[in-house]
N, C-alpha and C. Protein backbone atom coordinates (compact mmCIF):
# COMPACT_ATOMS: atom_id res chain seq x y z
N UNK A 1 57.28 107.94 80.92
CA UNK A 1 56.05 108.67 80.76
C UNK A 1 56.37 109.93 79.96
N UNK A 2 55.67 110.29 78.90
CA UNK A 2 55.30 111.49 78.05
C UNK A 2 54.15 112.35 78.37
N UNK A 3 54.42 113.59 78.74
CA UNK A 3 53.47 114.62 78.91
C UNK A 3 52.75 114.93 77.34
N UNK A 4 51.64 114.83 77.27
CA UNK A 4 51.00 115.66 76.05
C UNK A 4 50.53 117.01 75.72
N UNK A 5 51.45 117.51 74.57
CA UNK A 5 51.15 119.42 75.48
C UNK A 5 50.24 119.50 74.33
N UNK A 6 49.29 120.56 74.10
CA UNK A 6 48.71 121.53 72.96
C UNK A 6 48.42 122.54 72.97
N UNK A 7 48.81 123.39 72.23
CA UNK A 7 48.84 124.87 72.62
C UNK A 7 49.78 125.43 73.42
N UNK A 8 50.48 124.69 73.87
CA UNK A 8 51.20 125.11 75.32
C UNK A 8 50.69 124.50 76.70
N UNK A 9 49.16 123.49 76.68
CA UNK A 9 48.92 123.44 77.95
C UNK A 9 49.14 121.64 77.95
N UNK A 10 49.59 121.21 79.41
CA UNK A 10 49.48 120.00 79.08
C UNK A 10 47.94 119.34 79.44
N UNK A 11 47.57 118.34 78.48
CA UNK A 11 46.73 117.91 78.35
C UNK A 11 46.02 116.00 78.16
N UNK A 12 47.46 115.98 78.48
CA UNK A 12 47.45 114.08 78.70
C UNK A 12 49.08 113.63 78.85
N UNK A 13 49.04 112.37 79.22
CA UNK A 13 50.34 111.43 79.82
C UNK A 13 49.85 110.43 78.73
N UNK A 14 51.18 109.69 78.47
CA UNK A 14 51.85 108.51 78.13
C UNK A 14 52.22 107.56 78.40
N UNK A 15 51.75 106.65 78.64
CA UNK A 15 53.08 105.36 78.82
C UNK A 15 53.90 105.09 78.09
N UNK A 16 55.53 104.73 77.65
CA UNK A 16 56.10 104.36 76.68
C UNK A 16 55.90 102.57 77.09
N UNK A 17 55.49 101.95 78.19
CA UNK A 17 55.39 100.52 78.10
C UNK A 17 54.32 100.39 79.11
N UNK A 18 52.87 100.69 79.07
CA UNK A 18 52.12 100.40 79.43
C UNK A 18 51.88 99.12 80.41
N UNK A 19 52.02 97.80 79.44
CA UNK A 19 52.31 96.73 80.36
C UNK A 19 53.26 96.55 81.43
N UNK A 20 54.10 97.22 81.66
CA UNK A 20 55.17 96.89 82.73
C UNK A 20 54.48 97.33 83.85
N UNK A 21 53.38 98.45 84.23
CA UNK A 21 52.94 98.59 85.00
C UNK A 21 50.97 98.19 85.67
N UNK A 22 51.16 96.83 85.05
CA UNK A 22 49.92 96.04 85.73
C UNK A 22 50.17 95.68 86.49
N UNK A 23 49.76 95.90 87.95
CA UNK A 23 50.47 95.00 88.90
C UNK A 23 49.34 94.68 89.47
N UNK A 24 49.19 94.10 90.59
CA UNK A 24 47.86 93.48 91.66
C UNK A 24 47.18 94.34 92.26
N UNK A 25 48.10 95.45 92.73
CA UNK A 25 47.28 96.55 93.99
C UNK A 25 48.40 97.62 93.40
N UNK A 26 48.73 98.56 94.43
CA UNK A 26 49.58 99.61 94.64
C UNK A 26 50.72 98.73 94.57
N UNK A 27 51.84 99.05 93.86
CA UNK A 27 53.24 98.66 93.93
C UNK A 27 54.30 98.91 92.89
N UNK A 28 55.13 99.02 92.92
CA UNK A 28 56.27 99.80 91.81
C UNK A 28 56.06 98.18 90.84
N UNK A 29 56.88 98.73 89.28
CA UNK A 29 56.46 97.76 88.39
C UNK A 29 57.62 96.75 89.07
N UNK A 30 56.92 95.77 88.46
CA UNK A 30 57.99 94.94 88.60
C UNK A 30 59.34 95.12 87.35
N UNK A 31 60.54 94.82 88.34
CA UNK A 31 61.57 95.07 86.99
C UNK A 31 62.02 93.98 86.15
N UNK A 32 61.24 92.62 86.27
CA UNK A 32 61.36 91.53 85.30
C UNK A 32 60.36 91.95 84.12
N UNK A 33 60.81 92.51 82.64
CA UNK A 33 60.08 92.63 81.20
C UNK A 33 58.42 91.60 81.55
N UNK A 34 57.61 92.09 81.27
CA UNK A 34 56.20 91.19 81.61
C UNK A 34 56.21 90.09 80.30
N UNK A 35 55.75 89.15 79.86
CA UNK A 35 56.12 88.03 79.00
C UNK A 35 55.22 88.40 77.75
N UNK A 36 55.84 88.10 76.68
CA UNK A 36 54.81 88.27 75.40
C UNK A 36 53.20 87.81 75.58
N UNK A 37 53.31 86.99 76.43
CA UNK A 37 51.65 87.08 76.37
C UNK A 37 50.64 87.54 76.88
N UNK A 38 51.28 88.42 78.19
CA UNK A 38 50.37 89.31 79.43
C UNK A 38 50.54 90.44 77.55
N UNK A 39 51.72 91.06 77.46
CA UNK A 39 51.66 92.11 76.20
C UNK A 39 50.30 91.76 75.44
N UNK A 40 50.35 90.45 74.94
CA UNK A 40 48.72 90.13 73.70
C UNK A 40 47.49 90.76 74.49
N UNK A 41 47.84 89.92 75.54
CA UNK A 41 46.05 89.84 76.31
C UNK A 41 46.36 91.35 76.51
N UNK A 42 47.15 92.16 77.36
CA UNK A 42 46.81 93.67 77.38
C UNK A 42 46.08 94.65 75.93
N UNK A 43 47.00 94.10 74.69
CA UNK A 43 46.01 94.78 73.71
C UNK A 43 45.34 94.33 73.33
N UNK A 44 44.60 92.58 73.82
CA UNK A 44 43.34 92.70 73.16
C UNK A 44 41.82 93.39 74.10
N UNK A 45 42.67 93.63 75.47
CA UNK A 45 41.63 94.16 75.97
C UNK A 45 41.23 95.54 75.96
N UNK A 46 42.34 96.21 75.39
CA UNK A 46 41.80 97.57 74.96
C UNK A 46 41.29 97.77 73.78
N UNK A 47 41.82 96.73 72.71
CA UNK A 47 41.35 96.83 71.74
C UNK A 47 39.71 96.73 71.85
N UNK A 48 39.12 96.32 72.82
CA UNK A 48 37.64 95.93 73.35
C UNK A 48 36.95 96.89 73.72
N UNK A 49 38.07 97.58 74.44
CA UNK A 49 37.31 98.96 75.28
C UNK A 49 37.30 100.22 74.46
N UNK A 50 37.99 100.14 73.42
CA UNK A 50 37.78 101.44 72.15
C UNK A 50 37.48 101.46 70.94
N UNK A 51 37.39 102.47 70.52
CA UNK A 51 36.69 102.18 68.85
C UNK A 51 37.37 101.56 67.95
N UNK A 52 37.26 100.98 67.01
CA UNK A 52 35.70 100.91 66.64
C UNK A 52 35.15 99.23 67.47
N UNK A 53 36.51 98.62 67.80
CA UNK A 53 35.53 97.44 68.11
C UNK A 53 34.66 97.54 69.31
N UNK A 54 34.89 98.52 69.95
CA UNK A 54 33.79 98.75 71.54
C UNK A 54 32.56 98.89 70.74
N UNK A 55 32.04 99.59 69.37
CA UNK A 55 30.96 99.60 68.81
C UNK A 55 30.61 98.37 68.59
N UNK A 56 31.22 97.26 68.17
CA UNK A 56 30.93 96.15 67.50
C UNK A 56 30.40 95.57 68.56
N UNK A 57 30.60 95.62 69.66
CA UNK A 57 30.77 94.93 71.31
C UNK A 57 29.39 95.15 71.55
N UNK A 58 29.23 96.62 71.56
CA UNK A 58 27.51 96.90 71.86
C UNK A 58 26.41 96.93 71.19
N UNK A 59 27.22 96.40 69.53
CA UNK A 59 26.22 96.20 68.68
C UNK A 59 26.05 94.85 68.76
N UNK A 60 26.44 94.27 69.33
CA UNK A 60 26.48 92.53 69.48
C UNK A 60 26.56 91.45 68.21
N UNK A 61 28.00 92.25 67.56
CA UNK A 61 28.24 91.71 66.17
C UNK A 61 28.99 90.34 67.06
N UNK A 62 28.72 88.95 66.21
CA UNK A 62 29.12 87.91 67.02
C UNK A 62 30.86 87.71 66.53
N UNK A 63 31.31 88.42 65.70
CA UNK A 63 32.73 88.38 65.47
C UNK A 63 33.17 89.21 67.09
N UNK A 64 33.10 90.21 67.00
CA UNK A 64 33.62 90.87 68.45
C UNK A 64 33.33 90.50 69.70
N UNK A 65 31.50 89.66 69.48
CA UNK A 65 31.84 89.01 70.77
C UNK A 65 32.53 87.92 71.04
N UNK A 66 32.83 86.67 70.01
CA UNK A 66 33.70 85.83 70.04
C UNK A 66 34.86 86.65 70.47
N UNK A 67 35.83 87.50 69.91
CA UNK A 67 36.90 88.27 70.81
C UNK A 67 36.73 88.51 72.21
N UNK A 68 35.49 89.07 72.40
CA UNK A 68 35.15 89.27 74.04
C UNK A 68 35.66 88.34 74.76
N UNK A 69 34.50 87.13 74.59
CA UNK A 69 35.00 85.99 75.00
C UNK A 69 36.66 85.51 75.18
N UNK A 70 37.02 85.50 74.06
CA UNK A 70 38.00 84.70 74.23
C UNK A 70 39.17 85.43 74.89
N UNK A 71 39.24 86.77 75.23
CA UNK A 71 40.29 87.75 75.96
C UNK A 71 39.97 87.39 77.38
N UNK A 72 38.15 86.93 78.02
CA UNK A 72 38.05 86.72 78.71
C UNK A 72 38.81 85.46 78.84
N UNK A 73 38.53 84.58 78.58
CA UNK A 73 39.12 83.27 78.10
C UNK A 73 40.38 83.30 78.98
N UNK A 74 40.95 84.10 78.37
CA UNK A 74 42.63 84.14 78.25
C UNK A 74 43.15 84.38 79.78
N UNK A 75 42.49 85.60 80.03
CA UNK A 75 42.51 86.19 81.56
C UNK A 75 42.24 85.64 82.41
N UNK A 76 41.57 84.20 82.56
CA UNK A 76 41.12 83.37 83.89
C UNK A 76 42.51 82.32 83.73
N UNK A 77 43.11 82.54 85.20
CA UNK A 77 44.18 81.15 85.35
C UNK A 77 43.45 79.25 85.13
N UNK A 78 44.08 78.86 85.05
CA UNK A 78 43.55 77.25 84.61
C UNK A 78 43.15 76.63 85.77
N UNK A 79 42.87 77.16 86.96
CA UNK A 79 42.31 76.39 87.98
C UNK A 79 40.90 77.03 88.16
N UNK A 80 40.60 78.04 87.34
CA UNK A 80 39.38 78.52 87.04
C UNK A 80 38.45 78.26 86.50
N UNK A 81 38.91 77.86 85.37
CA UNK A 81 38.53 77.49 84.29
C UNK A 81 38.23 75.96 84.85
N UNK A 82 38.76 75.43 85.07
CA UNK A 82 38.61 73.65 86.01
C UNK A 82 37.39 73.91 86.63
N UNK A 83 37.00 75.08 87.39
CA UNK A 83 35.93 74.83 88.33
C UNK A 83 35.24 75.40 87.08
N UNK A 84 34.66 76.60 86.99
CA UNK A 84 33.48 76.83 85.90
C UNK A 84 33.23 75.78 85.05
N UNK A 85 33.72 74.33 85.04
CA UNK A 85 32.75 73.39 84.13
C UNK A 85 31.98 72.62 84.45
């Protein structure tokens, strides 16, 4: 973790590996590296939640919502996906 100073005051934190610390509830990260593909799906879901594509999201451009979708997509395990059909 990186403190963010300006001026002298601090004013935000860092993650240097963000993903290592998704876990289920409260619990230290796990110390097995998380797999290249929890890494994708983590930035495509922020990529969702900030600009500019969060604009695209609420402008209901159908390129970004196809992304919506499909991050959702990604995030449901396959016995989920079995029942929702």
């Amino acid at each position: 973790m990186a403190l963010l100073v300006q001026h002298g005051s601090v004013v935000g934190w860092s993650l240097t590996d963000p993903v290592r610390y998704l876990t289920t509830g409260f619990a230290a990260p796990d110390p097995v590296p998380p797999s290249p593909a929890t890494r994708r799906l983590l930035s495509a879901c922020l990529d969702l939640v900030t600009k500019p594509l969060l604009d695209d999201v609420q402008d209901r451009d159908p390129a970004a919502l196809s992304r919506l979708r499909a991050a959702d997509h990604a995030d449901r395990p396959a016995q989920w996906s079995a029942k929702s059909r």
